[in-house]
N, C-alpha and C. Protein backbone atom coordinates (compact mmCIF):
# COMPACT_ATOMS: atom_id res chain seq x y z
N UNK A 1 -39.54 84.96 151.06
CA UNK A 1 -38.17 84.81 150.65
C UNK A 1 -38.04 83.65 149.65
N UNK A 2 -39.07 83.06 149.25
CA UNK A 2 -38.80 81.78 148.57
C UNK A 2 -38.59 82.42 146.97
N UNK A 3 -37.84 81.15 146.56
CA UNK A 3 -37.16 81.51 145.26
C UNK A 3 -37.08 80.17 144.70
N UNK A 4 -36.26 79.96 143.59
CA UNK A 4 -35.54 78.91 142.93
C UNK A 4 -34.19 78.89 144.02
N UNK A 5 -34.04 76.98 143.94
CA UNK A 5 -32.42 76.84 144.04
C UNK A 5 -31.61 76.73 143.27
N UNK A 6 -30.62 77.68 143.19
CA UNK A 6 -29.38 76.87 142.27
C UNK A 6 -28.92 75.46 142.50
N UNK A 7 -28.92 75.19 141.36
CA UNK A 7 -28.33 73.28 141.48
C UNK A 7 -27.00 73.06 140.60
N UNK A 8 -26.69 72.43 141.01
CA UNK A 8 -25.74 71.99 139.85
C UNK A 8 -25.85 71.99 138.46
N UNK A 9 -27.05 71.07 138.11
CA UNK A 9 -27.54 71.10 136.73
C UNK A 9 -27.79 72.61 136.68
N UNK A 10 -28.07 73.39 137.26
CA UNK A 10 -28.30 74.78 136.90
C UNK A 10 -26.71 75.35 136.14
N UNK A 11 -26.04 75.18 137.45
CA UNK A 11 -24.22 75.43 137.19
C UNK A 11 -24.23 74.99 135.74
N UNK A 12 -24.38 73.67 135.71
CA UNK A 12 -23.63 73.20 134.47
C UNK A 12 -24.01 73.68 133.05
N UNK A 13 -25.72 74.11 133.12
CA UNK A 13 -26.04 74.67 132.00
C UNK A 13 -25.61 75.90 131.88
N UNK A 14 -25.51 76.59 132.90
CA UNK A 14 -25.32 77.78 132.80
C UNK A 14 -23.69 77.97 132.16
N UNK A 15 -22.30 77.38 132.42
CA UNK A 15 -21.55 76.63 131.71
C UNK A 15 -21.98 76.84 130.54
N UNK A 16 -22.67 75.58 129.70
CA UNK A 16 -23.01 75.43 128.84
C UNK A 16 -23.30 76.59 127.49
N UNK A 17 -24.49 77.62 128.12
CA UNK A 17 -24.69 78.24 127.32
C UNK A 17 -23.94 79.34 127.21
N UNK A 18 -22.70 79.58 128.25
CA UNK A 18 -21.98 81.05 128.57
C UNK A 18 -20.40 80.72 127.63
N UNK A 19 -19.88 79.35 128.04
CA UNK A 19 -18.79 78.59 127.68
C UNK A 19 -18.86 78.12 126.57
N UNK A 20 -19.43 77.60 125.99
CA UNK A 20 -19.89 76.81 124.46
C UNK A 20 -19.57 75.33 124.61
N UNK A 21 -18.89 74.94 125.90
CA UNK A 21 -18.34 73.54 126.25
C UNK A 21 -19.71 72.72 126.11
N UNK A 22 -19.69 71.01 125.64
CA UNK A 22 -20.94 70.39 125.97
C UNK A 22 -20.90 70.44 127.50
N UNK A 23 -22.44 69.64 126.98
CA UNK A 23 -23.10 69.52 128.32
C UNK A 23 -22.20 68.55 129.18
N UNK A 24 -21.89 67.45 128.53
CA UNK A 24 -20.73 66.41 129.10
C UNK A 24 -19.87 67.38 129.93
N UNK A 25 -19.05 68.40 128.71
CA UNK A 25 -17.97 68.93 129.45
C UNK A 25 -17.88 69.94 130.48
N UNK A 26 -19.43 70.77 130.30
CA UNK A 26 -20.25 71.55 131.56
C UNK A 26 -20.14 70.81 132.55
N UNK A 27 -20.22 69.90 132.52
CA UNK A 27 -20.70 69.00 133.79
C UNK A 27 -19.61 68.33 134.46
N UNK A 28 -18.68 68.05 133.97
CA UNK A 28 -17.70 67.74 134.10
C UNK A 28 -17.04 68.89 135.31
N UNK A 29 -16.77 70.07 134.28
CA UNK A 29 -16.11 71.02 134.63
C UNK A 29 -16.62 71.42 136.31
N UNK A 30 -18.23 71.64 136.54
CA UNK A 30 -18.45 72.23 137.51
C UNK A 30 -18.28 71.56 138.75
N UNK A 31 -18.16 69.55 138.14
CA UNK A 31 -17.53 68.90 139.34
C UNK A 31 -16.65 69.14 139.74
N UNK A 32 -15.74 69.08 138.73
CA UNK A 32 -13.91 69.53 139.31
C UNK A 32 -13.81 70.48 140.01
N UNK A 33 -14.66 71.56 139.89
CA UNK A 33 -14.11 72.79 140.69
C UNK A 33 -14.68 73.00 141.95
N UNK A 34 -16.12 72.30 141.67
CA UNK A 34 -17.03 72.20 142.99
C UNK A 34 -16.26 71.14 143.84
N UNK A 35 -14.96 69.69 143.82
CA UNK A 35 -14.43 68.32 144.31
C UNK A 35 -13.57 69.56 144.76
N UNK A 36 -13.06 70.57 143.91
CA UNK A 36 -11.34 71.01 144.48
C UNK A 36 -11.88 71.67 146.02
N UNK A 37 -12.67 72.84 145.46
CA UNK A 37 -13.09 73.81 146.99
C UNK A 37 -13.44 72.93 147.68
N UNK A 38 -14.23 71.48 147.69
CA UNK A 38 -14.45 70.82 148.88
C UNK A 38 -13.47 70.37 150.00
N UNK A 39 -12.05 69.22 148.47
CA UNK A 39 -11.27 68.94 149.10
C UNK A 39 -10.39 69.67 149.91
N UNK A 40 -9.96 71.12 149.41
CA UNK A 40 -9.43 72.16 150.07
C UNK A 40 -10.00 72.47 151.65
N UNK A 41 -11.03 72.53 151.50
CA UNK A 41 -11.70 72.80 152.76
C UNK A 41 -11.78 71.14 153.71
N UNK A 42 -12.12 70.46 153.09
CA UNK A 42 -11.87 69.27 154.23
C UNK A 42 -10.69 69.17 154.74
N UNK A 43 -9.58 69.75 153.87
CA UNK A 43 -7.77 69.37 154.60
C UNK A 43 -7.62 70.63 156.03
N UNK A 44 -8.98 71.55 155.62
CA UNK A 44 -8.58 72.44 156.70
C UNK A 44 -8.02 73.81 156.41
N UNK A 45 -8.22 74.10 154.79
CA UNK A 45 -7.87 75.64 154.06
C UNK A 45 -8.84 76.44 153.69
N UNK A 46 -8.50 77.65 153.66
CA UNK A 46 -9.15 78.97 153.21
C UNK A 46 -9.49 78.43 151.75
N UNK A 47 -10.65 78.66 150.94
CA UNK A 47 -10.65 78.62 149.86
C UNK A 47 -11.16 80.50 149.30
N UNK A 48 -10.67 81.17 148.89
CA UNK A 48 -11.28 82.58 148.29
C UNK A 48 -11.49 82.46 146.73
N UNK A 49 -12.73 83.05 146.56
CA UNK A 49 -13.36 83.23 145.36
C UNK A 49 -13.12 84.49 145.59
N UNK A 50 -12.33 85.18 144.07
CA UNK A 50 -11.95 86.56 143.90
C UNK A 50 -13.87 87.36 143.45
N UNK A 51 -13.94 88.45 144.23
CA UNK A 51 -15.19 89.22 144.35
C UNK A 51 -16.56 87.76 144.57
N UNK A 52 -16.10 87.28 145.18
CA UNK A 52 -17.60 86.41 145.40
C UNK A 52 -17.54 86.19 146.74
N UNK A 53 -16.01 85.90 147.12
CA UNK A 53 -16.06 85.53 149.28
C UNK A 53 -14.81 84.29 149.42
N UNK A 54 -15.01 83.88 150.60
CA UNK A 54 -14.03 83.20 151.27
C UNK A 54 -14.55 82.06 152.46
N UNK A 55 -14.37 80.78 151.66
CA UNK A 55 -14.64 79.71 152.69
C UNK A 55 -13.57 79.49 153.98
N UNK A 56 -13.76 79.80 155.25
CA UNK A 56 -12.64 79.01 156.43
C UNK A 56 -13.44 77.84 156.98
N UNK A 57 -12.17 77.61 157.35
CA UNK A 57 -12.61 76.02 158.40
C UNK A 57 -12.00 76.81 160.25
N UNK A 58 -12.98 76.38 160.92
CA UNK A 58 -13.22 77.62 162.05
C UNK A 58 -12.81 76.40 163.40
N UNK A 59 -11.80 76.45 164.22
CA UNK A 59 -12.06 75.30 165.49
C UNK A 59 -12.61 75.66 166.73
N UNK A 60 -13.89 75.16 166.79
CA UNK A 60 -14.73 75.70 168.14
C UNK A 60 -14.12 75.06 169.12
N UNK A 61 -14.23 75.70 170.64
CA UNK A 61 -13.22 75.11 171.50
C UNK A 61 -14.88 74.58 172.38
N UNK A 62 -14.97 73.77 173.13
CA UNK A 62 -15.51 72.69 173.98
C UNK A 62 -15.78 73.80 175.30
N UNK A 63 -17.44 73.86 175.05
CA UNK A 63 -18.14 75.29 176.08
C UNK A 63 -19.36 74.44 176.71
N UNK A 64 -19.96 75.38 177.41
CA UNK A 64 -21.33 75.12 178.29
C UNK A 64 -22.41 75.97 177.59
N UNK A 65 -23.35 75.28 177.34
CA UNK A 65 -24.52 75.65 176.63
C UNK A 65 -25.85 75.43 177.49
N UNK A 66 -26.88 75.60 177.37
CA UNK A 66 -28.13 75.81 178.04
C UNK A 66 -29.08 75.32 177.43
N UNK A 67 -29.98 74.10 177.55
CA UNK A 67 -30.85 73.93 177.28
C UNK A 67 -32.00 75.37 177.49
N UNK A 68 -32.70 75.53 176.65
CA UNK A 68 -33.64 76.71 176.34
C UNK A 68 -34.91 76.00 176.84
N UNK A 69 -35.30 74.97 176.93
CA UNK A 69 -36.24 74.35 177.21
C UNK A 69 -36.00 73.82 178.98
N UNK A 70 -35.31 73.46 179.11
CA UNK A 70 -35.01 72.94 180.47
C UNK A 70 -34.05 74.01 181.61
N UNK A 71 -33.47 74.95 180.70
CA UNK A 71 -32.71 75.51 181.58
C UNK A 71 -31.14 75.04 182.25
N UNK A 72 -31.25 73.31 181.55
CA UNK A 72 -30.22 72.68 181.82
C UNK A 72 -29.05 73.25 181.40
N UNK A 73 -27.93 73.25 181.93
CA UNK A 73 -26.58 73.53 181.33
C UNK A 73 -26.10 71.80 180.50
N UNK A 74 -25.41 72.41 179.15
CA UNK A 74 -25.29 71.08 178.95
C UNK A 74 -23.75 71.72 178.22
N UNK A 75 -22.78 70.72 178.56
CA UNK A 75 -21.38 70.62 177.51
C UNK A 75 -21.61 70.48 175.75
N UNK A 76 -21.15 71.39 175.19
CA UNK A 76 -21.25 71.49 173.72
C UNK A 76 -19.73 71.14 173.65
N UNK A 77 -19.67 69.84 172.52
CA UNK A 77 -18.29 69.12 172.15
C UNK A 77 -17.92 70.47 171.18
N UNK A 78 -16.31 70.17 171.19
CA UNK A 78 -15.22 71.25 170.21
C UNK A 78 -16.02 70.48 169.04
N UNK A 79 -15.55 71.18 168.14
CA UNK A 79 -16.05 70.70 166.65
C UNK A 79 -15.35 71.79 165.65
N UNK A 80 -15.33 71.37 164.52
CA UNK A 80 -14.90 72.19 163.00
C UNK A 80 -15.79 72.77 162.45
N UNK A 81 -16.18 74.18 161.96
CA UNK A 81 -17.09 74.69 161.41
C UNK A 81 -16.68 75.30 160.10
N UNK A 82 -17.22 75.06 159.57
CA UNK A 82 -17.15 75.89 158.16
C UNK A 82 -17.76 76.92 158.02
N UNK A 83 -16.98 78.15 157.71
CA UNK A 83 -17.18 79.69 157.50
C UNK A 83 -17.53 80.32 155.81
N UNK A 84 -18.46 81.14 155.65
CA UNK A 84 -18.14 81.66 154.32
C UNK A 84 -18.45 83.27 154.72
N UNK A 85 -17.80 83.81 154.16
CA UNK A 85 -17.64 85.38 154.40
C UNK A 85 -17.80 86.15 153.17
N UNK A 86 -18.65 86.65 152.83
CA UNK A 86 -19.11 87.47 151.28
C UNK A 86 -17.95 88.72 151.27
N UNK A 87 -17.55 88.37 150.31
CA UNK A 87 -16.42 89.55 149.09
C UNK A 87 -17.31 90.74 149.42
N UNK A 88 -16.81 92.16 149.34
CA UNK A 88 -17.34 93.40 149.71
C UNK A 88 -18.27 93.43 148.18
N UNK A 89 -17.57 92.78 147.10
CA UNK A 89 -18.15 93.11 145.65
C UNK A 89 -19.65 92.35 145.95
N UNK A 90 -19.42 91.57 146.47
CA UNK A 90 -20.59 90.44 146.60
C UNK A 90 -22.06 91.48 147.27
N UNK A 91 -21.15 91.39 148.80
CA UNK A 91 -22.07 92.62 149.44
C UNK A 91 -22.79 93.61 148.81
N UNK A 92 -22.28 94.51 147.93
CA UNK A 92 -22.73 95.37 147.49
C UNK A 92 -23.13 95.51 145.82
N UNK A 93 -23.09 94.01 145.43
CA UNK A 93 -24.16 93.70 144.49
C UNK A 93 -25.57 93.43 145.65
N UNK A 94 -25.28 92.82 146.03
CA UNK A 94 -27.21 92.13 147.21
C UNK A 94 -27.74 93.52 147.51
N UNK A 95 -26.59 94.72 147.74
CA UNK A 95 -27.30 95.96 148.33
C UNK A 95 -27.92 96.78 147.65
N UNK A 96 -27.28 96.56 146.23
CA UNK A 96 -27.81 97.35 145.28
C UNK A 96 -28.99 96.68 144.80
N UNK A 97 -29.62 94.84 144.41
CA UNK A 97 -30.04 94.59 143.92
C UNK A 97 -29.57 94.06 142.62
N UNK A 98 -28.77 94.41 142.33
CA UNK A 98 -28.07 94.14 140.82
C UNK A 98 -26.01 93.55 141.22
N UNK A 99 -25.85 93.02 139.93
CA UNK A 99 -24.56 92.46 139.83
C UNK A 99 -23.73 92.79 138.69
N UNK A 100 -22.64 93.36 138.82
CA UNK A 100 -21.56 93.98 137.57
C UNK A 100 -21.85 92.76 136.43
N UNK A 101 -21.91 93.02 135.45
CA UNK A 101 -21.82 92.21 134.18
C UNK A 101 -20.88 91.98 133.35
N UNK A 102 -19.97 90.80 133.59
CA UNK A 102 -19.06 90.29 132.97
C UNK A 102 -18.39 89.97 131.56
């Protein structure tokens, strides 16, 4: 399964050569949008990317879990989880192998 990661600097060039913006302003740009979906999601909102998916913020409620090794029962604290859920378009680019071209 190994591959390349997308990085940022990837984002931003990719920007770059699609947008005609500099690299400054590539870079710029992919912060802002990458700071907004964060901040959105830290306040506790849905963020949706039209045909790409949908970030939630999920509240786990405070359960009993099992050590796998010991057999122990142990209390798992509530906590906030972050969700992403793939767009059907998304899905069925990965299924096909290929992605509509913009």
């Amino acid at each position: 399964m190994g591959g390349k990661t997308l990085t940022r600097v990837d984002l931003c060039e990719a920007v770059y050569q699609k947008v005609g913006l500099s690299r400054t302003e590539s870079a710029d740009l992919v912060e802002m949008v990458l700071d907004t979906i964060c901040d959105e999601i830290v306040k506790g909102e849905s963020v949706k990317l039209s045909s790409f998916g949908s970030f939630h913020v999920r509240d786990k409620k405070e359960r009993i879990g099992r050590n796998p090794k010991t057999g122990e029962e142990v209390p798992i604290t509530p906590r906030r989880v972050m969700v992403f859920k793939a767009s059907n378009v998304l899905k069925h680019s990965v299924l096909d192998g290929n992605r509509k071209q913009s």
